[in-house]
N, C-alpha and C. Protein backbone atom coordinates (compact mmCIF):
# COMPACT_ATOMS: atom_id res chain seq x y z
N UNK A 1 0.81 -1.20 0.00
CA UNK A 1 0.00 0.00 0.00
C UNK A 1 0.86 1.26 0.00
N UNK A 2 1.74 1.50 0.32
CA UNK A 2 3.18 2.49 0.33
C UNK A 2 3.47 2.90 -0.90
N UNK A 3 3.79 1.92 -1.72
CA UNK A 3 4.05 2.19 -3.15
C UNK A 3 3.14 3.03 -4.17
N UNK A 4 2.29 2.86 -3.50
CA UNK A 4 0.84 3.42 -4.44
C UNK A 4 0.85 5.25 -3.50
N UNK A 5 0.83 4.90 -2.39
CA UNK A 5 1.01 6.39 -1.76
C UNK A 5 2.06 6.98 -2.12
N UNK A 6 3.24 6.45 -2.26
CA UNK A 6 4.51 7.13 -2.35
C UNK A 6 4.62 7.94 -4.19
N UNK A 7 4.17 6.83 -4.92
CA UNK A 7 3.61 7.06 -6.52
C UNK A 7 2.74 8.23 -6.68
N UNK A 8 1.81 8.46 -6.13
CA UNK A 8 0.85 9.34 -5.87
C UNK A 8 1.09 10.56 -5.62
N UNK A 9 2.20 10.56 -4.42
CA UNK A 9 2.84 11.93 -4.09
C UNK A 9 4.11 12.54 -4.82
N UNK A 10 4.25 11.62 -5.67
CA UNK A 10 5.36 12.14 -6.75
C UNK A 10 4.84 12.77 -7.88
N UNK A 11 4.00 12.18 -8.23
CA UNK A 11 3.16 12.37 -9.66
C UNK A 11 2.57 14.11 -8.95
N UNK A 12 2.03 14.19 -7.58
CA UNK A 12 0.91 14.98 -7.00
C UNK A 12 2.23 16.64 -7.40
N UNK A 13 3.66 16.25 -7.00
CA UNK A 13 4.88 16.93 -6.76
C UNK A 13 5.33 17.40 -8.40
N UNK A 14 5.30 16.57 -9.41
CA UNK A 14 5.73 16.77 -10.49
C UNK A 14 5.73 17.97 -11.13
N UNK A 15 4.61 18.68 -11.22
CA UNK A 15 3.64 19.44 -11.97
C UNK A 15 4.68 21.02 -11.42
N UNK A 16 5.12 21.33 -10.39
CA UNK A 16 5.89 22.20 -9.55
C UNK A 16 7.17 21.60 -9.76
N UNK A 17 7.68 20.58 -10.30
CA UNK A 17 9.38 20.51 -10.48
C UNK A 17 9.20 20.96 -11.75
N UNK A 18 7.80 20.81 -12.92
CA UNK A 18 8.01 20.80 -13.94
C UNK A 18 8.14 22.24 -14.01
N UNK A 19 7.39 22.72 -13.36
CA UNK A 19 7.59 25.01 -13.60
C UNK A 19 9.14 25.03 -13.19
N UNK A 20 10.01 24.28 -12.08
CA UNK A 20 11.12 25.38 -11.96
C UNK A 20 12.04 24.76 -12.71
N UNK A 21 11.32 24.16 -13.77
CA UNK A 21 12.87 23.20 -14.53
C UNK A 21 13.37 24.42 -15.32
N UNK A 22 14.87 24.50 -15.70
CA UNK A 22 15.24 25.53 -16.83
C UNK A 22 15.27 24.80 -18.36
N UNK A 23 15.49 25.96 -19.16
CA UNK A 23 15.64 25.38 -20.59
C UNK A 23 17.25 26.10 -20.66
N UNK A 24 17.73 25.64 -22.16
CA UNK A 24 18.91 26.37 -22.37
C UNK A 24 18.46 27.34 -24.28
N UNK A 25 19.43 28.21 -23.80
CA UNK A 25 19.14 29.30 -25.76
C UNK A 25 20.68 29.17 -25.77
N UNK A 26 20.89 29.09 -27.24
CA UNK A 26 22.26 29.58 -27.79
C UNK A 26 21.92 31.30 -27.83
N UNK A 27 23.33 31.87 -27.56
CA UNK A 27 23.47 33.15 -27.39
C UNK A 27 23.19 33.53 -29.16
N UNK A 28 22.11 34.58 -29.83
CA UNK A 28 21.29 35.26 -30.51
C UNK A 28 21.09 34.07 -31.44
N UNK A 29 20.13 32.94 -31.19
CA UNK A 29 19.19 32.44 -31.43
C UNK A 29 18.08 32.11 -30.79
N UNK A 30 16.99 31.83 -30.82
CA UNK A 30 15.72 31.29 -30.48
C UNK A 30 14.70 30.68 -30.28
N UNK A 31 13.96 30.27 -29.35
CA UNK A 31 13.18 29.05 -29.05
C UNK A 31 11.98 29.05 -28.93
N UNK A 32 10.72 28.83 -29.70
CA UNK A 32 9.26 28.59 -29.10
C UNK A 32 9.14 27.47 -27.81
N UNK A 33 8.22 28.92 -27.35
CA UNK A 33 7.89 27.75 -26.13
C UNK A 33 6.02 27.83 -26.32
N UNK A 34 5.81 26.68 -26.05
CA UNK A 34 4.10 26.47 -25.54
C UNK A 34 3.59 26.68 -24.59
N UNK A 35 2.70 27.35 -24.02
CA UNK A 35 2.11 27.56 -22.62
C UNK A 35 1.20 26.86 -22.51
N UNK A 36 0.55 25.68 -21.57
CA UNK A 36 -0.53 25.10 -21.25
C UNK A 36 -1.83 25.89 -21.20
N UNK A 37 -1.72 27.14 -20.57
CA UNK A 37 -2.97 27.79 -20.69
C UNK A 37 -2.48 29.29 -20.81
N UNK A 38 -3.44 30.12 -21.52
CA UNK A 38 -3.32 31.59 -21.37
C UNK A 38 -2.77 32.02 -21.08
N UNK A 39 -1.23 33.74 -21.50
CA UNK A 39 -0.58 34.32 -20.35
C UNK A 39 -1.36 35.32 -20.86
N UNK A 40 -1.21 36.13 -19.40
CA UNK A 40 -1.83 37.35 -19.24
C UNK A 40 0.15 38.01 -19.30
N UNK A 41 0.65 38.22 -18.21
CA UNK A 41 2.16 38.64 -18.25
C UNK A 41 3.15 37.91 -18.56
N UNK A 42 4.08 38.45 -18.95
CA UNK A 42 5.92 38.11 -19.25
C UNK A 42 6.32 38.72 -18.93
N UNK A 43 7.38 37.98 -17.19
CA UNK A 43 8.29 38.74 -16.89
C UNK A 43 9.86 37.97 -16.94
N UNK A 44 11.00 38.70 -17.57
CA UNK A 44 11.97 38.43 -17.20
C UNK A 44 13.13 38.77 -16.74
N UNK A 45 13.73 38.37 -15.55
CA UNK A 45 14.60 38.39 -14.46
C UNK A 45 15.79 39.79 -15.48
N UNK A 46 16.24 39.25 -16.27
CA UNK A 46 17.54 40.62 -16.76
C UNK A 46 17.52 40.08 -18.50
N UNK A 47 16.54 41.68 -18.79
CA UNK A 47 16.30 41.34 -19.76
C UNK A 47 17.74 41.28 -21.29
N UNK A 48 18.59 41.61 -20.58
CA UNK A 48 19.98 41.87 -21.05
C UNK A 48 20.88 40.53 -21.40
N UNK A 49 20.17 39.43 -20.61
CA UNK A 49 20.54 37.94 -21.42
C UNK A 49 19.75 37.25 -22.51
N UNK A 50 18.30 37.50 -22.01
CA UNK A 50 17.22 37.10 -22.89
C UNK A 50 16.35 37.40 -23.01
N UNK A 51 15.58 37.54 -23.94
CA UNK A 51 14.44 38.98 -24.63
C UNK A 51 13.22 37.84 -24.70
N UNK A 52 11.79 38.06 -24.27
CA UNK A 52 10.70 37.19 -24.80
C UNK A 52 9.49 38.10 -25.48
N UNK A 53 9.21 37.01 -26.57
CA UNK A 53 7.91 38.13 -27.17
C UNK A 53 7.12 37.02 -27.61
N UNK A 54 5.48 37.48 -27.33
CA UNK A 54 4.46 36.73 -27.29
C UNK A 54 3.89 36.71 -28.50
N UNK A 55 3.86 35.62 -29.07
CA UNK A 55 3.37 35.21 -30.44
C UNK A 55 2.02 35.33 -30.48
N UNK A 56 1.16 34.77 -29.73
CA UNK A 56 -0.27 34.70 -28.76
C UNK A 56 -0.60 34.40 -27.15
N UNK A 57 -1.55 34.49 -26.88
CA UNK A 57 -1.47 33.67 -25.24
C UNK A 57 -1.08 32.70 -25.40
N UNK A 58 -0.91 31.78 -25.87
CA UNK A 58 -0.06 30.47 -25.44
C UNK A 58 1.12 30.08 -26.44
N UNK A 59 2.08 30.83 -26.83
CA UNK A 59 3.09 30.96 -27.55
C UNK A 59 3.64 31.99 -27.15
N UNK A 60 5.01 31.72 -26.74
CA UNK A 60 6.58 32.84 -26.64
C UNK A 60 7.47 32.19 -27.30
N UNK A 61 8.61 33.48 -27.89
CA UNK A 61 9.58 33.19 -28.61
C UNK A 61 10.61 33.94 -27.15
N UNK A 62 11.84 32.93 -27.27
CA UNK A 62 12.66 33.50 -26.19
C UNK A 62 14.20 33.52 -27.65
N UNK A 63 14.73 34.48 -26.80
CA UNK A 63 16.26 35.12 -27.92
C UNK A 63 17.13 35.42 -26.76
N UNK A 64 18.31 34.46 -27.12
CA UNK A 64 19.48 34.61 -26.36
C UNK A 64 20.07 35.76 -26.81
N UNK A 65 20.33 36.75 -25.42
CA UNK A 65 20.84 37.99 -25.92
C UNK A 65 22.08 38.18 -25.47
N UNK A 66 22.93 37.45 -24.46
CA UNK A 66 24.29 37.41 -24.28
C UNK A 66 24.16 36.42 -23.22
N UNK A 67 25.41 35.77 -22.85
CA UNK A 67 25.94 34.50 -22.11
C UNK A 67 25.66 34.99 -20.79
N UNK A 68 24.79 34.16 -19.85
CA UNK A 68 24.52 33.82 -18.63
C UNK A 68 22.91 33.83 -18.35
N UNK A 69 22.64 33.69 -17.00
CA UNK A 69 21.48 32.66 -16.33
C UNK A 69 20.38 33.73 -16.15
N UNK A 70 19.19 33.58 -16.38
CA UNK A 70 18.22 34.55 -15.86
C UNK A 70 16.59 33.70 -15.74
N UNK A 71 16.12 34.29 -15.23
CA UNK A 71 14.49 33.60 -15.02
C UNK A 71 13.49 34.06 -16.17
N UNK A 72 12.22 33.33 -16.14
CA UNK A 72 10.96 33.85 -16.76
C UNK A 72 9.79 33.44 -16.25
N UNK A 73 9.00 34.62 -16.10
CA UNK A 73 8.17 34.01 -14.86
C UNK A 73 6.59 34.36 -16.06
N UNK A 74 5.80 33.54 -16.38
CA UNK A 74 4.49 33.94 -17.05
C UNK A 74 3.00 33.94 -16.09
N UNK A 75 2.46 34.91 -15.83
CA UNK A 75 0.75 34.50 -15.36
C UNK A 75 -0.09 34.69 -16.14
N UNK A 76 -0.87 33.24 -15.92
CA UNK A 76 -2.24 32.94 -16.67
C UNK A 76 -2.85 34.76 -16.15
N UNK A 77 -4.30 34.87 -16.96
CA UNK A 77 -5.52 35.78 -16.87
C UNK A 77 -5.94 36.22 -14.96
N UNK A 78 -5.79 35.30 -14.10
CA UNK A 78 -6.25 35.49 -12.92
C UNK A 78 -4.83 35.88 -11.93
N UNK A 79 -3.69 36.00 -12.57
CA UNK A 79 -2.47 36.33 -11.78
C UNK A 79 -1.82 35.12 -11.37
N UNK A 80 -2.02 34.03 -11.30
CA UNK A 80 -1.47 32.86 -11.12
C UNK A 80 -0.56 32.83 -11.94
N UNK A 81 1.21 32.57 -11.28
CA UNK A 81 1.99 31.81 -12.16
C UNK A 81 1.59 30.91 -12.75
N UNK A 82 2.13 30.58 -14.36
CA UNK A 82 1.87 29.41 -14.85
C UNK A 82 2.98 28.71 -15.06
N UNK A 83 4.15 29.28 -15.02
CA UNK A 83 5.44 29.06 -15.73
C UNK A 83 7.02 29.82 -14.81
N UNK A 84 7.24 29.12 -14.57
CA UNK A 84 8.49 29.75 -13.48
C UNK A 84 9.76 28.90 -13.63
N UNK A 85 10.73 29.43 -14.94
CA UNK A 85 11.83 28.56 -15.23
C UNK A 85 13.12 29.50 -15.51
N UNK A 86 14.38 28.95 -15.10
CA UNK A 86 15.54 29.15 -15.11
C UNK A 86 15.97 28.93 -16.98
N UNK A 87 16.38 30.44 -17.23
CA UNK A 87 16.82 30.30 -18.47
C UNK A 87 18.75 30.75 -18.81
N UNK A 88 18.97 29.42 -19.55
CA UNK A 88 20.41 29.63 -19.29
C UNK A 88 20.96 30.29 -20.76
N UNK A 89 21.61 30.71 -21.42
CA UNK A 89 22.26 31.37 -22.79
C UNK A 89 23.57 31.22 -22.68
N UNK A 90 24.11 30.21 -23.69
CA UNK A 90 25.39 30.25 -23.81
C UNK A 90 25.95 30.24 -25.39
N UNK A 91 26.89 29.66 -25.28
CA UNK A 91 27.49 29.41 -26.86
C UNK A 91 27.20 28.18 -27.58
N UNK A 92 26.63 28.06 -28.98
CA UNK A 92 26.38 27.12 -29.85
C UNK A 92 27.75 25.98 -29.26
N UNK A 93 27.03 24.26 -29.82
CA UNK A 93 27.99 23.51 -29.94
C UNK A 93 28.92 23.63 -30.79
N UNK A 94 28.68 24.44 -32.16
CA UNK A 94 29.67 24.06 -33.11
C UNK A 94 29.10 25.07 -33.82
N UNK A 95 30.23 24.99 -34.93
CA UNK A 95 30.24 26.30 -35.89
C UNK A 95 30.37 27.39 -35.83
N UNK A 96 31.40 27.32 -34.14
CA UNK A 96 31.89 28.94 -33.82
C UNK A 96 33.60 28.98 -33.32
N UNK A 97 33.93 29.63 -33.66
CA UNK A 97 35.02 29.78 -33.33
C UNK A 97 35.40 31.22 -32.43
N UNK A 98 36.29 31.17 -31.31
CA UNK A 98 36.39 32.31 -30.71
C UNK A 98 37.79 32.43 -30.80
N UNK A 99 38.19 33.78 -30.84
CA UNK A 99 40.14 33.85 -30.94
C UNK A 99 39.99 35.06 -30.12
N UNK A 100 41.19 34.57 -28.74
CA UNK A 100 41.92 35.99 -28.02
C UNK A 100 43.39 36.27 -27.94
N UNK A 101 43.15 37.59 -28.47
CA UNK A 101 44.73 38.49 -28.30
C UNK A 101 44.66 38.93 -27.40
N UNK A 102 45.47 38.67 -26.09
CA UNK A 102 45.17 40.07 -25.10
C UNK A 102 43.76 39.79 -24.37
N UNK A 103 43.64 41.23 -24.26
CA UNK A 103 42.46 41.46 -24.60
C UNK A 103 41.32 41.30 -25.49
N UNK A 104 41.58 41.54 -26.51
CA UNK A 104 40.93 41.35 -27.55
C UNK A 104 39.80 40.38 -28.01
N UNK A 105 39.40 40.03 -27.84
CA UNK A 105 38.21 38.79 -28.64
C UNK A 105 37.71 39.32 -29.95
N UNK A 106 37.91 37.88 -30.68
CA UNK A 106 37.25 37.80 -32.38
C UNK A 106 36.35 36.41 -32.03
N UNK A 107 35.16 36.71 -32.58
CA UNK A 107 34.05 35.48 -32.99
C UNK A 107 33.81 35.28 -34.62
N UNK A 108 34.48 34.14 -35.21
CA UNK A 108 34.09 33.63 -36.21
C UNK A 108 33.19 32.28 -36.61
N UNK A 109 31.88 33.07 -37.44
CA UNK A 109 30.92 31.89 -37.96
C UNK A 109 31.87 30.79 -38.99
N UNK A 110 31.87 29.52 -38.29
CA UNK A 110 32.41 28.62 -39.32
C UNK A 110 31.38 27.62 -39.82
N UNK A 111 30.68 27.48 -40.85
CA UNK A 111 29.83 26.78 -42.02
C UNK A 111 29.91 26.94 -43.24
N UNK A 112 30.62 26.65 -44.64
CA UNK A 112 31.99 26.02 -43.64
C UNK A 112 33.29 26.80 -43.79
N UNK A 113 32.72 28.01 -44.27
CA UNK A 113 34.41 29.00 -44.48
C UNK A 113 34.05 29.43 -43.06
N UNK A 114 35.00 30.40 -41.96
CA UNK A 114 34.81 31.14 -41.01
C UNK A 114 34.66 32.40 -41.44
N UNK A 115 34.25 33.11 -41.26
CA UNK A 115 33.66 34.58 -41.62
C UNK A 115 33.35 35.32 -40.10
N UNK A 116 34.02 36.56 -39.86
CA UNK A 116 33.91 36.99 -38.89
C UNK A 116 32.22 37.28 -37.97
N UNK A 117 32.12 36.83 -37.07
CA UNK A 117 30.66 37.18 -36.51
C UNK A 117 30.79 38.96 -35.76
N UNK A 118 29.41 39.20 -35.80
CA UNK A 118 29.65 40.30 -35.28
C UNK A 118 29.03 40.06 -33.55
N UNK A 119 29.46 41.20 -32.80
CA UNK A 119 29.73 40.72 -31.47
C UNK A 119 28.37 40.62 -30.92
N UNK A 120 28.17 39.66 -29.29
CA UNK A 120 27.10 39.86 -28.99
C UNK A 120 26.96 39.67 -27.60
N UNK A 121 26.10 40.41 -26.99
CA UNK A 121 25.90 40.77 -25.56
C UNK A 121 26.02 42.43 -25.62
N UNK A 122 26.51 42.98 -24.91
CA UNK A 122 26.15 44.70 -24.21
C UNK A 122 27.89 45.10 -24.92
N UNK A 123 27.85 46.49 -25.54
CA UNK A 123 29.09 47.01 -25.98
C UNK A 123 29.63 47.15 -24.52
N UNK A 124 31.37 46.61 -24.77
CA UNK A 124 32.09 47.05 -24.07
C UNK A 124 32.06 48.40 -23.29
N UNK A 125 32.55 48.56 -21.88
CA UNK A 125 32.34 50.24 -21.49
C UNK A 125 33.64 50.93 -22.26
N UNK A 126 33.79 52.03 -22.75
CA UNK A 126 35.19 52.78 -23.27
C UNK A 126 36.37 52.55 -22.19
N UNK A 127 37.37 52.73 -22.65
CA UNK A 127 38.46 52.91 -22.14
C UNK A 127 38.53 53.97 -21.17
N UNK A 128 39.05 54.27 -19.93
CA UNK A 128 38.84 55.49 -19.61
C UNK A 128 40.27 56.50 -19.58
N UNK A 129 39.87 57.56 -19.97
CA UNK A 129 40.72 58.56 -20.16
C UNK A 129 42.42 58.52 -19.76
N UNK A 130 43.47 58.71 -20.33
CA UNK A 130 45.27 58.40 -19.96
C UNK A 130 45.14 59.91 -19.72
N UNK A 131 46.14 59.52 -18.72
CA UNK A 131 46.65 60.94 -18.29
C UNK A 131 47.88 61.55 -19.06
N UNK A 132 47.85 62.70 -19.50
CA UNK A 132 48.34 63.03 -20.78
C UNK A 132 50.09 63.34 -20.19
N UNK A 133 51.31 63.70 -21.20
CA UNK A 133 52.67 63.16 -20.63
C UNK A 133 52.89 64.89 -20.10
């Protein structure tokens, strides 16, 4: 009789591991997601990693906007979360190449020549001012 209770309370538990599970985006590409029911809001944690825009109530497109971890939280029509997941953005498996001088970083698209990519995440801050001789 345990087994059947213990089964019960997992299945009962699921539904709440399934909201805080995360997904992953390659940094400036993008993912449909499906919503089980209606959003009324989209909120996300820093919108500076990943951008979401609502196709309809139950469709979002999420876009990796530079490398690292942020949330997305959606409520159905009555304010109820529906959706509460950890979203991670990093770098494609393949077909990128990164080169550092220094300082410096170069990103090249390789499929299959490499061709320089252009950069992505937030412009660097400037240099700040040398004190003159």
């Amino acid at each position: 009789m345990r087994v059947p209770l213990l089964a019960l309370a997992i299945a009962a538990a699921a539904p709440g591991l399934a909201l805080a599970a995360g997904f992953y985006v390659n940094v400036d590409q993008a993912t449909r997601i499906t919503l089980t029911h209606p959003a009324r809001d989209v909120i996300v944690g820093n919108p500076g990693i990943a951008d979401v825009n609502m196709l309809d109530a139950r469709h979002l497109v999420v876009t990796g906007k530079s490398y690292g971890v942020t949330n997305l939280v959606v409520t159905g029509p009555s304010g109820r979360t529906i959706l509460n997941r950890q979203i991670v953005v990093g770098a494609p498996a393949a077909g990128q190449v990164t080169m550092h001088r220094g300082v410096d970083v170069a990103q090249y698209a390789c499929a299959p020549r490499c061709e320089r990519a252009l950069p992505t995440g937030p412009a660097p801050a400037p240099a700040p001012p040398q004190p003159g001789p």
